[in-house]
C-alpha atoms as a PDB file:
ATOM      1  CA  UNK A   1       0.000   0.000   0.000  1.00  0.00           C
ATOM      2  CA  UNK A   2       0.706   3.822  -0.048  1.00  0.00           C
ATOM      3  CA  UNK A   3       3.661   4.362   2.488  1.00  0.00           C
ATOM      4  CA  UNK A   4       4.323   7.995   4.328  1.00  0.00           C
ATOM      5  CA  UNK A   5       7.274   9.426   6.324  1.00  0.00           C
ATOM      6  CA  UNK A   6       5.962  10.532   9.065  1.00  0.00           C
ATOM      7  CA  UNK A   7       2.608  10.219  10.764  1.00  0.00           C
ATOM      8  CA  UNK A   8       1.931  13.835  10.960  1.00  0.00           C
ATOM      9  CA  UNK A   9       2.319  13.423   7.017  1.00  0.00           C
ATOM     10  CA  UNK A  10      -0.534  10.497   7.028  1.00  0.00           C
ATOM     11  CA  UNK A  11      -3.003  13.180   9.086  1.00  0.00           C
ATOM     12  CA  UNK A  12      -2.121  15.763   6.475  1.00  0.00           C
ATOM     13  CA  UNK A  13      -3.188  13.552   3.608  1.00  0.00           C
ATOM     14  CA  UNK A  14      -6.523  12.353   5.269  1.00  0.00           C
ATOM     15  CA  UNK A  15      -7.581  15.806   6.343  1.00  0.00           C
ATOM     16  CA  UNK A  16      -6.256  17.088   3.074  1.00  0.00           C
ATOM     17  CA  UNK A  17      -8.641  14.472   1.284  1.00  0.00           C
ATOM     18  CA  UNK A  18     -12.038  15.144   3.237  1.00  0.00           C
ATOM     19  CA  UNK A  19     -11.754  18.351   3.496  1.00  0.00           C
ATOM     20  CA  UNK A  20     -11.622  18.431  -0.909  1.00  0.00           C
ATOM     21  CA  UNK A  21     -14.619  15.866  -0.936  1.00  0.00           C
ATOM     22  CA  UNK A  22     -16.611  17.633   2.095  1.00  0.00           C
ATOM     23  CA  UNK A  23     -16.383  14.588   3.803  1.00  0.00           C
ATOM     24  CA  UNK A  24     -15.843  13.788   7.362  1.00  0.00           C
ATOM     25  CA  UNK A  25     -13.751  11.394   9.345  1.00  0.00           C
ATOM     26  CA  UNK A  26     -12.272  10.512  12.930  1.00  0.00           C
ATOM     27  CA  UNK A  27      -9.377   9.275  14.596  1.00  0.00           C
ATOM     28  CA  UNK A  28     -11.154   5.727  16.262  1.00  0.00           C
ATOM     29  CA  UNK A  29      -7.590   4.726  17.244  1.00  0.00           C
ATOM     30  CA  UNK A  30      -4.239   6.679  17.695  1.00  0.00           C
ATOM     31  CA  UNK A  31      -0.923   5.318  19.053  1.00  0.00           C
ATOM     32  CA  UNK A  32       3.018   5.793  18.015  1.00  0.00           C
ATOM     33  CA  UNK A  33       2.838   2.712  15.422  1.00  0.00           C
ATOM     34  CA  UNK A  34      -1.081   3.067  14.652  1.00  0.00           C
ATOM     35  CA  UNK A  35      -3.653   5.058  13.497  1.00  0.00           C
ATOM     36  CA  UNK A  36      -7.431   3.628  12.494  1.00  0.00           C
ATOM     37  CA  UNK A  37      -9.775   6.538  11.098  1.00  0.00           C
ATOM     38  CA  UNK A  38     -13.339   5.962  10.447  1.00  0.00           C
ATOM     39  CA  UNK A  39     -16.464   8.347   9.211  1.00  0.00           C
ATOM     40  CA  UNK A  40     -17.957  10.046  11.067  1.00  0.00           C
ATOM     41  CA  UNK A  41     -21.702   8.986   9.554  1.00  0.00           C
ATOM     42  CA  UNK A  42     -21.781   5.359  11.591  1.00  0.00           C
ATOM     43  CA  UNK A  43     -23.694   4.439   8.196  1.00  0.00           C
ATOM     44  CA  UNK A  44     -20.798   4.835   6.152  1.00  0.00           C
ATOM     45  CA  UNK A  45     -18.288   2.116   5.851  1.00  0.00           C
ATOM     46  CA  UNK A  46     -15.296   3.596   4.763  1.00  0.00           C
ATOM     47  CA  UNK A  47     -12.574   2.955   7.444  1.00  0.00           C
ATOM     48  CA  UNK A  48      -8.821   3.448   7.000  1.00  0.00           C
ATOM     49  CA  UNK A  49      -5.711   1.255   8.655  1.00  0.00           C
ATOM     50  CA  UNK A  50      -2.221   2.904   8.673  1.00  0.00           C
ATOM     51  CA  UNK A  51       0.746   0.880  10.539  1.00  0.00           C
ATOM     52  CA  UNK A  52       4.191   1.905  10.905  1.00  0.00           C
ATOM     53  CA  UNK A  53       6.768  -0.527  10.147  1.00  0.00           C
ATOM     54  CA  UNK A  54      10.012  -0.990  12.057  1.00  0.00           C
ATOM     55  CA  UNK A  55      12.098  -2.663   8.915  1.00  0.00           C
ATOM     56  CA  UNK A  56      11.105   0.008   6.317  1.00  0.00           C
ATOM     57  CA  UNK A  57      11.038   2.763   9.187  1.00  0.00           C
ATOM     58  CA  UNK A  58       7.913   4.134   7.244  1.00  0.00           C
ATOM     59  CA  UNK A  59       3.966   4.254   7.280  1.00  0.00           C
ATOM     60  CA  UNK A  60       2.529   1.731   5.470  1.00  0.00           C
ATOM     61  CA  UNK A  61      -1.542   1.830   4.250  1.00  0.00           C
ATOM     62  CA  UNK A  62      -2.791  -1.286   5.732  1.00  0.00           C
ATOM     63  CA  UNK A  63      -6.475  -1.440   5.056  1.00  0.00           C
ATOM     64  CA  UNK A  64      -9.081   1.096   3.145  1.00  0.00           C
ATOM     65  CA  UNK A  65     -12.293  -0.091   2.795  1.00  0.00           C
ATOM     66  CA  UNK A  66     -13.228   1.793  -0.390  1.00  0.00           C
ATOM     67  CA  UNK A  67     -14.672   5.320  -0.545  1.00  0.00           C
ATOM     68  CA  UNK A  68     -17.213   7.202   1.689  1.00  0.00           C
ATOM     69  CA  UNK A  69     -20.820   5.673   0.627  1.00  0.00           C
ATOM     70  CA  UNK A  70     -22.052   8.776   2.745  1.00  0.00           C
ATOM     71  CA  UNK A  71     -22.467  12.457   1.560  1.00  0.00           C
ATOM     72  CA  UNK A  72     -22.275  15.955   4.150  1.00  0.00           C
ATOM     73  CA  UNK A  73     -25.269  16.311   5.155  1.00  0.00           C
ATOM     74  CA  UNK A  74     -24.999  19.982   5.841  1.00  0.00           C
ATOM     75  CA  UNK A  75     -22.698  23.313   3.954  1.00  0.00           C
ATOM     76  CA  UNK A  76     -21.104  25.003   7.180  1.00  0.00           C
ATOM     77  CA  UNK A  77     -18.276  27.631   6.830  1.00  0.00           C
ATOM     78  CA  UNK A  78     -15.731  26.082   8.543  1.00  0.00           C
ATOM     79  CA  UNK A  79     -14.279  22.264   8.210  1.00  0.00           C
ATOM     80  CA  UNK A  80     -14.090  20.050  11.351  1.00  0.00           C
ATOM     81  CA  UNK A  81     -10.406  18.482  10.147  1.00  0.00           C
ATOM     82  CA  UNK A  82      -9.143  21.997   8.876  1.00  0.00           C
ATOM     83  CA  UNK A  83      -7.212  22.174  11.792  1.00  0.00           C
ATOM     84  CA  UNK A  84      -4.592  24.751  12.668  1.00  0.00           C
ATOM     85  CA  UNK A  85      -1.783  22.185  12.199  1.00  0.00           C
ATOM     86  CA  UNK A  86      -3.121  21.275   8.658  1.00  0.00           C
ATOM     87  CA  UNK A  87      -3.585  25.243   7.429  1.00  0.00           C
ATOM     88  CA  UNK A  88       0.328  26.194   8.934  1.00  0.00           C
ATOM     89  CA  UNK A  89       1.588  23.777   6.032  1.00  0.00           C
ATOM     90  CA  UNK A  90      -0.870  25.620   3.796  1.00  0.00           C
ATOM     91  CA  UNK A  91       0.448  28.907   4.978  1.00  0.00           C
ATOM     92  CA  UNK A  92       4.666  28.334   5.329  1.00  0.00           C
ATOM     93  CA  UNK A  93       5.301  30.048   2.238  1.00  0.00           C
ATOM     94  CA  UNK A  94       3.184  33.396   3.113  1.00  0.00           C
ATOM     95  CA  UNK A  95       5.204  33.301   6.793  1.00  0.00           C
ATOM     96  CA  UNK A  96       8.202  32.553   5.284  1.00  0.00           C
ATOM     97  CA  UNK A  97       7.992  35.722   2.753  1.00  0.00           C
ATOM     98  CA  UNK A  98       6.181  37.528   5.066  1.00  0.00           C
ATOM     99  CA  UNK A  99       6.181  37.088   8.496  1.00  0.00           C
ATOM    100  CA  UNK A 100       4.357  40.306   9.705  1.00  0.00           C
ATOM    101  CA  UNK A 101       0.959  38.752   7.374  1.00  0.00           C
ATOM    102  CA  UNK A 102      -2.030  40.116   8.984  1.00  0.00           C
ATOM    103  CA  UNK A 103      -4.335  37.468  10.123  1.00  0.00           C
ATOM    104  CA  UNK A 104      -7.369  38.651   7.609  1.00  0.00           C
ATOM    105  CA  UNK A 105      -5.253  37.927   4.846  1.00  0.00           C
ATOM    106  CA  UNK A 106      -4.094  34.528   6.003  1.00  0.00           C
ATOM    107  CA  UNK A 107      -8.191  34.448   6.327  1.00  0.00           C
ATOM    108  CA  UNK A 108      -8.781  35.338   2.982  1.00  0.00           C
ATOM    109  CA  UNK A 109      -6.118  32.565   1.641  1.00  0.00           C
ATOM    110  CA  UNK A 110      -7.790  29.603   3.307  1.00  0.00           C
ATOM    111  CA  UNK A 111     -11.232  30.701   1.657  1.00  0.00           C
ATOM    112  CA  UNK A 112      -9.602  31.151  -1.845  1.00  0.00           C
ATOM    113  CA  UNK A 113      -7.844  27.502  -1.422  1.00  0.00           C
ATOM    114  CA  UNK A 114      -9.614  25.398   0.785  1.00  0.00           C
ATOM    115  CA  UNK A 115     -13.019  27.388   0.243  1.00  0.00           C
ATOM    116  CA  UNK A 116     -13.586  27.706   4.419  1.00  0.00           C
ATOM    117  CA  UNK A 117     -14.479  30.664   6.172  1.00  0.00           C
ATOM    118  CA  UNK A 118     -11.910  29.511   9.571  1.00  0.00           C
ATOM    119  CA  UNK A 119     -11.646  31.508  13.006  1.00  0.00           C
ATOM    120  CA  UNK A 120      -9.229  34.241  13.967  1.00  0.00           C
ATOM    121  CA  UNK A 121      -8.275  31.837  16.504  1.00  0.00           C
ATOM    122  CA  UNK A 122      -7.506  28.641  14.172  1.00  0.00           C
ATOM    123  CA  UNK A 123      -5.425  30.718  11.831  1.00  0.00           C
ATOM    124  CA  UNK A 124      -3.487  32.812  14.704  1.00  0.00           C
ATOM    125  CA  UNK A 125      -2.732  29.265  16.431  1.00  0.00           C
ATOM    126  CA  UNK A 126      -1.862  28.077  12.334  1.00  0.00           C
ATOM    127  CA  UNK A 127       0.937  31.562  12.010  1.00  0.00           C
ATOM    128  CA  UNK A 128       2.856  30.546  15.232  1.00  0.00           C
ATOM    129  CA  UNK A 129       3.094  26.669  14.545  1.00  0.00           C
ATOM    130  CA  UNK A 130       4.200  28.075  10.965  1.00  0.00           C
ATOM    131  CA  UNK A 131       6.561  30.656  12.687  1.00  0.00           C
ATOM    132  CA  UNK A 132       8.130  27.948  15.054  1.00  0.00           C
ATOM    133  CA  UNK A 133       8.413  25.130  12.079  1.00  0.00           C
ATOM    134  CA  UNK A 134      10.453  27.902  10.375  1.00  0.00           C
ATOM    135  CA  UNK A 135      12.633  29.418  13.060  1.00  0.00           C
ATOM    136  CA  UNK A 136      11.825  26.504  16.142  1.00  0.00           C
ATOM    137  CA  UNK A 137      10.233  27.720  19.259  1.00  0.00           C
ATOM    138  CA  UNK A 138      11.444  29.675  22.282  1.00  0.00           C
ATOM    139  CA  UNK A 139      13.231  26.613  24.315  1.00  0.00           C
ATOM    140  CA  UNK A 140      14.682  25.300  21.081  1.00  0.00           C
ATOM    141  CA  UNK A 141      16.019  29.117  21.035  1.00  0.00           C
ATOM    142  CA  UNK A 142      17.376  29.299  24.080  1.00  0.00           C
ATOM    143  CA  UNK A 143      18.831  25.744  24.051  1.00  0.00           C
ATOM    144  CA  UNK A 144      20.911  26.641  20.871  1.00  0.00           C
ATOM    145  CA  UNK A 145      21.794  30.088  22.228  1.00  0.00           C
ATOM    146  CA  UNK A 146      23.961  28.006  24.460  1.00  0.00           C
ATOM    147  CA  UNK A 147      25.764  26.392  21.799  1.00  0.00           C
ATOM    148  CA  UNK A 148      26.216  30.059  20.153  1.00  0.00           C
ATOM    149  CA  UNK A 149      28.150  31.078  23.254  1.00  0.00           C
ATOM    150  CA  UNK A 150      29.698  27.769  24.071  1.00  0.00           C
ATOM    151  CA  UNK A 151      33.017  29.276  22.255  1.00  0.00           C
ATOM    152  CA  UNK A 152      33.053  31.588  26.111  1.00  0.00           C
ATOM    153  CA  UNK A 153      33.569  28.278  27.930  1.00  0.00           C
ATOM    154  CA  UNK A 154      37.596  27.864  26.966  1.00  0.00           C
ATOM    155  CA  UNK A 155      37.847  31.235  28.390  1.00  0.00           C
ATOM    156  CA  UNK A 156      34.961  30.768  31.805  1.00  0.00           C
ATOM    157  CA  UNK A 157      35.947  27.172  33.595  1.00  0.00           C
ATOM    158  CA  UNK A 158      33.367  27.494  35.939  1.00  0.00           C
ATOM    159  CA  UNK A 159      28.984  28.237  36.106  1.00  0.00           C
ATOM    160  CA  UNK A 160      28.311  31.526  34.995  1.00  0.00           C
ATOM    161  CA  UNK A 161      25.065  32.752  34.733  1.00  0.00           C
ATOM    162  CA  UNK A 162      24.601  35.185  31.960  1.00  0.00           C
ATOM    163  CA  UNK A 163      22.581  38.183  32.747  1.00  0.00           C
ATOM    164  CA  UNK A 164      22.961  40.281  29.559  1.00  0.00           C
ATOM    165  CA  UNK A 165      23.884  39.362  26.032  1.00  0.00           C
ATOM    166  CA  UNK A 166      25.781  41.819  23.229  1.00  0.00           C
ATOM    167  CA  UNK A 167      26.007  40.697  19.966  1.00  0.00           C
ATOM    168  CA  UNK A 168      26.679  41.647  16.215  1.00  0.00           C
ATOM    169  CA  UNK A 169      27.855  40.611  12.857  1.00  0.00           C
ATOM    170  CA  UNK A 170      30.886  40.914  10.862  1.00  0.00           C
ATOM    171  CA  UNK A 171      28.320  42.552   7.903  1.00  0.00           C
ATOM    172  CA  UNK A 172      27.776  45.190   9.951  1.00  0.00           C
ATOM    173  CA  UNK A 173      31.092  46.077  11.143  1.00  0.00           C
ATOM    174  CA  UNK A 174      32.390  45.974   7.750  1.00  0.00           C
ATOM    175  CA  UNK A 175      29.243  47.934   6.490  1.00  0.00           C
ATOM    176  CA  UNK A 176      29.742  50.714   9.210  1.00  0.00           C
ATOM    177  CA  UNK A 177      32.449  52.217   7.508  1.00  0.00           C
ATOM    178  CA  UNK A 178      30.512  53.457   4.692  1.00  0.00           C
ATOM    179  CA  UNK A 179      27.800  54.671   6.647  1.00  0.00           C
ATOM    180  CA  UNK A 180      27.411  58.496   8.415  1.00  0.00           C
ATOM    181  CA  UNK A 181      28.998  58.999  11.616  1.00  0.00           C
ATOM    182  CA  UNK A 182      25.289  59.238  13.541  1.00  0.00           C
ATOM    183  CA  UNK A 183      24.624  56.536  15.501  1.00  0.00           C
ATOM    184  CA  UNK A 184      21.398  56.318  17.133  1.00  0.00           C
ATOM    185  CA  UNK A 185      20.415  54.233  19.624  1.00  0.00           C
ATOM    186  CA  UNK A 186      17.170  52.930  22.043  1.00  0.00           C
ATOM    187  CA  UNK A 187      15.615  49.963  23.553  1.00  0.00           C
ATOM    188  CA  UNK A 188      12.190  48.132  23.614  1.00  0.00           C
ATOM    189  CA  UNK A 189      10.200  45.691  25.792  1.00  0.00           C
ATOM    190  CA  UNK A 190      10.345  42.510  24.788  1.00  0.00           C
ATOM    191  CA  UNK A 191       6.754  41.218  24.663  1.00  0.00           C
ATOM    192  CA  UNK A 192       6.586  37.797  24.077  1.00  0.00           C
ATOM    193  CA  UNK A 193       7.192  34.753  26.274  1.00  0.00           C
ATOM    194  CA  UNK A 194      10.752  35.279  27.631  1.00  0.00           C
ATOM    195  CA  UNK A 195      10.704  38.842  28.530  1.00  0.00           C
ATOM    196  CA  UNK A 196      13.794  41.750  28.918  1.00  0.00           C
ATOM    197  CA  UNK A 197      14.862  44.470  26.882  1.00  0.00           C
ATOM    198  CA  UNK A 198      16.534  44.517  23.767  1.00  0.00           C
ATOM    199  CA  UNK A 199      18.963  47.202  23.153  1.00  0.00           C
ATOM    200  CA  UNK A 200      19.690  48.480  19.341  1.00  0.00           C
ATOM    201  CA  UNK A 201      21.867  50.489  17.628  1.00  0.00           C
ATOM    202  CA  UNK A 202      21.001  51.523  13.882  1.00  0.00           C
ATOM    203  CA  UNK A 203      22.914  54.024  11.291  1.00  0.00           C
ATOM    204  CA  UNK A 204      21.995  55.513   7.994  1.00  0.00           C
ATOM    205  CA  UNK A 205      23.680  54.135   5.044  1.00  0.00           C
ATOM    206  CA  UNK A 206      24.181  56.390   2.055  1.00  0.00           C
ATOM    207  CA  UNK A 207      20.743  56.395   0.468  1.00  0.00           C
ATOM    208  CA  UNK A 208      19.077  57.289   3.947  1.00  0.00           C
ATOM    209  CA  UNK A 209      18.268  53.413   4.857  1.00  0.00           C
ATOM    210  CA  UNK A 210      18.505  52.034   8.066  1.00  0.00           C
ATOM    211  CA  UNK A 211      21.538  50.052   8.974  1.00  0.00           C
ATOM    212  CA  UNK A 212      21.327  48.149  11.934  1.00  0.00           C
ATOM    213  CA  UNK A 213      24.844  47.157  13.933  1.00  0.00           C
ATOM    214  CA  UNK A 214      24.705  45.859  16.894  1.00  0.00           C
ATOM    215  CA  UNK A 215      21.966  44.335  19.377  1.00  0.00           C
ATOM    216  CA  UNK A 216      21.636  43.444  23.193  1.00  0.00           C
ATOM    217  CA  UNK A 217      19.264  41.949  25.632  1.00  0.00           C
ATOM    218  CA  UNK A 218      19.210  42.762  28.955  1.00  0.00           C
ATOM    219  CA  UNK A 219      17.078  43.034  31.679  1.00  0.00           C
ATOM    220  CA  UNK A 220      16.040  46.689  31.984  1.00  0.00           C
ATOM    221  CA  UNK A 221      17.007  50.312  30.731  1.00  0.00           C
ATOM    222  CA  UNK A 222      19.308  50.553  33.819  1.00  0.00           C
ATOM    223  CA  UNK A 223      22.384  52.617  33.798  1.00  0.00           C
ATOM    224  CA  UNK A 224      24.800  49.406  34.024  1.00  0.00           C
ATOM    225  CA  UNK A 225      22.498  48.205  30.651  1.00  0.00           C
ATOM    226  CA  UNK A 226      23.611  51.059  28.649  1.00  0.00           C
ATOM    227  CA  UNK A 227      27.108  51.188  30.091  1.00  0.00           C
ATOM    228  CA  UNK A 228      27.387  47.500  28.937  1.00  0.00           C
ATOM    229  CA  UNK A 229      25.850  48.045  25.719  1.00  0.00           C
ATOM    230  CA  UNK A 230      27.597  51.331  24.365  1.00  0.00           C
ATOM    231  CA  UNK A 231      30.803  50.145  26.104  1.00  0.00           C
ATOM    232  CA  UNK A 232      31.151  46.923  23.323  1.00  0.00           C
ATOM    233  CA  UNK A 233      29.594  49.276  20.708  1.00  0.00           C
ATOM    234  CA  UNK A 234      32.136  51.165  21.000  1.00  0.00           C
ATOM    235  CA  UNK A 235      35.015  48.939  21.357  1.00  0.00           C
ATOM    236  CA  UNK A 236      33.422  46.377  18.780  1.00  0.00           C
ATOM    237  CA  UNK A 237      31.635  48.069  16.069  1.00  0.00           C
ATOM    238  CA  UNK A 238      32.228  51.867  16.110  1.00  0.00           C
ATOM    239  CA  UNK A 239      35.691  52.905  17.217  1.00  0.00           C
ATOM    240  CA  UNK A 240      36.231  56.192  15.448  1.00  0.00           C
ATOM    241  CA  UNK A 241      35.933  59.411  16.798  1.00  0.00           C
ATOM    242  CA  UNK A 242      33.699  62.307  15.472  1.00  0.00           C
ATOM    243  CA  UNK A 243      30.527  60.689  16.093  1.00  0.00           C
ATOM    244  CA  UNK A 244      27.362  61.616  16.758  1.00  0.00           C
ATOM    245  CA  UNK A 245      25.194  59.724  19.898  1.00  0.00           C
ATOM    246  CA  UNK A 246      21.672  60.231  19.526  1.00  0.00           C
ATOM    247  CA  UNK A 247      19.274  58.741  21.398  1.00  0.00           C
ATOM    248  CA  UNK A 248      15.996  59.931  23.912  1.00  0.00           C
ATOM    249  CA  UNK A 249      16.456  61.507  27.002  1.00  0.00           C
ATOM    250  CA  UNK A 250      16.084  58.201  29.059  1.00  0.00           C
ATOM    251  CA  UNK A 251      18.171  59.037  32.480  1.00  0.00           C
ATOM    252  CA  UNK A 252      20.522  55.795  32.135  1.00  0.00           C
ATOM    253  CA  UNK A 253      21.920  56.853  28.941  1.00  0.00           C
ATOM    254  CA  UNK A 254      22.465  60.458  29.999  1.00  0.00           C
ATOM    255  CA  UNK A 255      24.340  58.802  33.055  1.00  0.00           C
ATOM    256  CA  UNK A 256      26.065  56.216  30.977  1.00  0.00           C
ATOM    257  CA  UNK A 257      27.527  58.552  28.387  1.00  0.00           C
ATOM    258  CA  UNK A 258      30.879  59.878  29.204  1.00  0.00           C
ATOM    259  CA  UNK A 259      31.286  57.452  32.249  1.00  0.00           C
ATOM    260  CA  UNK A 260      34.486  56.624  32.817  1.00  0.00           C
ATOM    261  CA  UNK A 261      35.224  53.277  30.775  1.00  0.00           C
ATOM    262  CA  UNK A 262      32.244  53.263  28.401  1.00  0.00           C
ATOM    263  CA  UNK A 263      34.748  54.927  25.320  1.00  0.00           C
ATOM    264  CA  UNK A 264      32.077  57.766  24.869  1.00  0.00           C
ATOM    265  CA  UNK A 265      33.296  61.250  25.969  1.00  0.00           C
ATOM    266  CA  UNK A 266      32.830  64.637  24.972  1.00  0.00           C
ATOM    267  CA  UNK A 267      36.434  65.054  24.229  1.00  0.00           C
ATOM    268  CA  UNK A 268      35.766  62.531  20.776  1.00  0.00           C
ATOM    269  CA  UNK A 269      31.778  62.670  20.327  1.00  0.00           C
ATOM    270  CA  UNK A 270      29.087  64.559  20.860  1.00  0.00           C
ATOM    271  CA  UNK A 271      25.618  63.100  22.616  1.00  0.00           C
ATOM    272  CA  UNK A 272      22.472  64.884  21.442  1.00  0.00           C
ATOM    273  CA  UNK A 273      18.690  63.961  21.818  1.00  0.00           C
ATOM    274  CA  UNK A 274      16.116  62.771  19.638  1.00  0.00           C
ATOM    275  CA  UNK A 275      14.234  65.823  18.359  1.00  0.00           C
ATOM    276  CA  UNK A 276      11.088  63.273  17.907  1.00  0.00           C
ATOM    277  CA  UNK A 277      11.809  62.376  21.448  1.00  0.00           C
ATOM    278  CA  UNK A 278      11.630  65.621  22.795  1.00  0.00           C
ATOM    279  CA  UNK A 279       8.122  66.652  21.061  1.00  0.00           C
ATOM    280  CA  UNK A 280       6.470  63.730  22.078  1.00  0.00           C
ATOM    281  CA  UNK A 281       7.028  64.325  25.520  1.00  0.00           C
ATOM    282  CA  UNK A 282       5.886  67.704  24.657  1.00  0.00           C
ATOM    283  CA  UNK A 283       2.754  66.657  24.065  1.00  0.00           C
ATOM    284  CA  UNK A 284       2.301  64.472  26.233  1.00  0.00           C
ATOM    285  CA  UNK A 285       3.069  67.182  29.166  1.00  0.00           C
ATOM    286  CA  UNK A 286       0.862  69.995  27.681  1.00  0.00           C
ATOM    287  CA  UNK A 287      -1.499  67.774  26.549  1.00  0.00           C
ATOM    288  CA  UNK A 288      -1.609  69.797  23.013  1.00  0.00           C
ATOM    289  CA  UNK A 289      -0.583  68.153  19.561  1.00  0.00           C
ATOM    290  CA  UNK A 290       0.654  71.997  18.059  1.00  0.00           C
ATOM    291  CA  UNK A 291       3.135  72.010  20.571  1.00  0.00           C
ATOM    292  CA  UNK A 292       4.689  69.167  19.207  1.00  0.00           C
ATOM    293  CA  UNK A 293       4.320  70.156  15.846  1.00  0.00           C
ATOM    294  CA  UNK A 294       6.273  73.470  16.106  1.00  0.00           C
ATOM    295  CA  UNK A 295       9.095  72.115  18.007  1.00  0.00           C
ATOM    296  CA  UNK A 296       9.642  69.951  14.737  1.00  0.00           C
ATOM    297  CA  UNK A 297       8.904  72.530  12.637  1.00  0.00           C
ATOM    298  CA  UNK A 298      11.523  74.691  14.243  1.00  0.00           C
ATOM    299  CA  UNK A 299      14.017  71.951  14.610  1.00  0.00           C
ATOM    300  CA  UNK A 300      13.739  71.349  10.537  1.00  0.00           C
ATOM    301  CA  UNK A 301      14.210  74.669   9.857  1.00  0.00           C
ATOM    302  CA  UNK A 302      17.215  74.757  11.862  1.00  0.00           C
ATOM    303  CA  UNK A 303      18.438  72.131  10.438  1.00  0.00           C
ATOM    304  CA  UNK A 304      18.799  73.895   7.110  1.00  0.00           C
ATOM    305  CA  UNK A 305      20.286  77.004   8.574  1.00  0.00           C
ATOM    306  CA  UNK A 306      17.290  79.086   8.429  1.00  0.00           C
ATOM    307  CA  UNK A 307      16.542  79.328  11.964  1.00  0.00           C
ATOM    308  CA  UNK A 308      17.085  83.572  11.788  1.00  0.00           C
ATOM    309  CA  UNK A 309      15.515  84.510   8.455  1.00  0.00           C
ATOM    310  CA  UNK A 310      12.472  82.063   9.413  1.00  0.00           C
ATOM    311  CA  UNK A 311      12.296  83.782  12.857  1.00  0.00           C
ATOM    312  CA  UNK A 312      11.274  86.714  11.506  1.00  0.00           C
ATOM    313  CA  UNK A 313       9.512  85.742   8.029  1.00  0.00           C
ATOM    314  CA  UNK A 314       5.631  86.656   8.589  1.00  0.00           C
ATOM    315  CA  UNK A 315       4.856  83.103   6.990  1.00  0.00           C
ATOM    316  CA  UNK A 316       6.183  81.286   9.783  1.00  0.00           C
ATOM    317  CA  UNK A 317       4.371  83.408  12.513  1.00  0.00           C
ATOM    318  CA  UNK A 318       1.378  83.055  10.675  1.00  0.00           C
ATOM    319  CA  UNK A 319       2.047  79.390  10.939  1.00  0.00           C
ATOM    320  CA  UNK A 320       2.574  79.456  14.893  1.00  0.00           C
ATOM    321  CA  UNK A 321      -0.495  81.227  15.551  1.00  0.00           C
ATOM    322  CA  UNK A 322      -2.667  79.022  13.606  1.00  0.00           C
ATOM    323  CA  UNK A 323      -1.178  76.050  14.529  1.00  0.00           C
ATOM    324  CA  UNK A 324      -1.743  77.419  18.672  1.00  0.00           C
ATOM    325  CA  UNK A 325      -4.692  78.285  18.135  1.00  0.00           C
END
């Protein structure tokens, strides 16, 4: 009979089947070397047999007792065997180009294939059993992170516990060097099940894209965080001096730069704050959009070297005042 690899690969092709001829089965009998599916109409006698053999190390089709003799008695909009393991197989190649896909297009897929309306639920539980058969789950994650840093253990011969990770790639050393001498920096909550802080640091490359360069997690925007993290960005990725530091006015990074050690100092960079930063806390003090919007305003002009002839050009007070109100 028909053989299979795997037995997730035998439920694929019986799902696969009834859910093309609107039919319905289930599992009577599940073990690791059997599975015995029946319909679900106890009417019907179509029944299927597949046994895995230990010589051939494969699934072998044992017994089918013909096709259904039954029909679906009803049209709904969703399939009892489209299950969210079945529609991530559908799906790997959308995740894999796309891995941000919204779920109502992932929707709209199943119902152009398959011809099912399914639930938000079924296809968000589909995207992260797609995600994980792509990039494996969080433990598999962490487990290999060990072997990532197992090169540290000629150098540590006893239990360390790492608290804080820094890490980049040789692409983005070697691409730093064609890039502008701004380096801009911040940090975001991890959200998912493991959680922290991860640390960035991202340049502009000479057509104005975004160049990422070096990464860290660590536990929280504290001041030995940043010292950690700019320290080995500095020492690792972006050793020359002239740059420019910019980065929000969080207090651990105003703190962190020019402490002794980190390789930041006035003396061979300069620190400045985000201008976007700076208006959003703006607003969010005074409660007032406008406010926001002519600190930018003023900080573009300035940044063309207009700040005095604007200062006094009727156009932009005209702008003020409407903008305030």
């Amino acid at each position: 009979g028909m053989t299979f690899n795997t037995k997730e690969e035998v439920q694929h092709v019986l799902n696969a089947y009834h859910i093309k001829k609107v039919l319905y089965y289930r599992v009577e009998k599940s073990s690791p070397t059997l599975i015995v599916a029946r319909c679900v109409n106890i009417t019907c006698n179509w029944r299927c047999r597949v046994t895995f053999i230990t010589r051939s190390q494969k699934w072998e089709l044992r017994k089918l007792s013909g096709e259904h003799s039954c029909s679906s008695p009803i049209i709904t909009q969703d399939h009892v065997n489209l299950g969210y393991v079945y529609i991530s197989k559908s799906i790997l190649a959308l995740v894999a180009s796309d891995p941000s896909i919204s779920i109502t297009i992932i929707i709209a897929h199943i119902k152009s294939v398959e011809g099912y309306t399914i639930s938000y639920r079924k296809v968000w539980m589909a995207k992260q059993k797609a995600i994980e058969d792509l990039h494996g789950n969080w433990e598999q994650s962490y487990h290999d992170l060990s072997k990532l840093l197992n090169s540290m253990s000629e150098m540590v011969h006893h239990y360390v516990q790492f608290h804080r990770v820094f890490w980049t790639f040789k692409p983005c050393i070697d691409g730093f060097k064609y890039c502008k001498l701004i380096v801009q920096v911040d940090g975001t909550f991890l959200c998912g099940k493991y959680k922290g802080t991860l640390l960035m640091a991202v340049v502009q490359d000479g057509n104005n894209k975004i160049f990422p360069i070096s990464f860290a997690i660590v536990a929280g925007e504290t001041t030995d965080a940043w010292f950690f993290f700019l320290h080995y960005l500095k020492r690792h990725v972006c050793p020359p001096d002239g740059l420019c530091l910019i980065s929000d006015r969080h207090k651990s990074i105003k703190a962190t730069y020019a402490r002794q050690g980190s390789g930041w100092k006035p003396e061979n960079s300069v620190h400045v704050f985000c201008i976007r930063h700076i208006a959003q806390n703006f607003i969010r003090h005074f409660k007032n959009y406008q406010y926001g919007y002519v600190l930018l305003i003023i900080n573009y002009f300035y940044l063309f070297d207009h700040i005095s002839t604007i200062l006094n050009c009727s156009f932009f007070a005209n702008l003020i005042s409407q903008l305030m109100g």
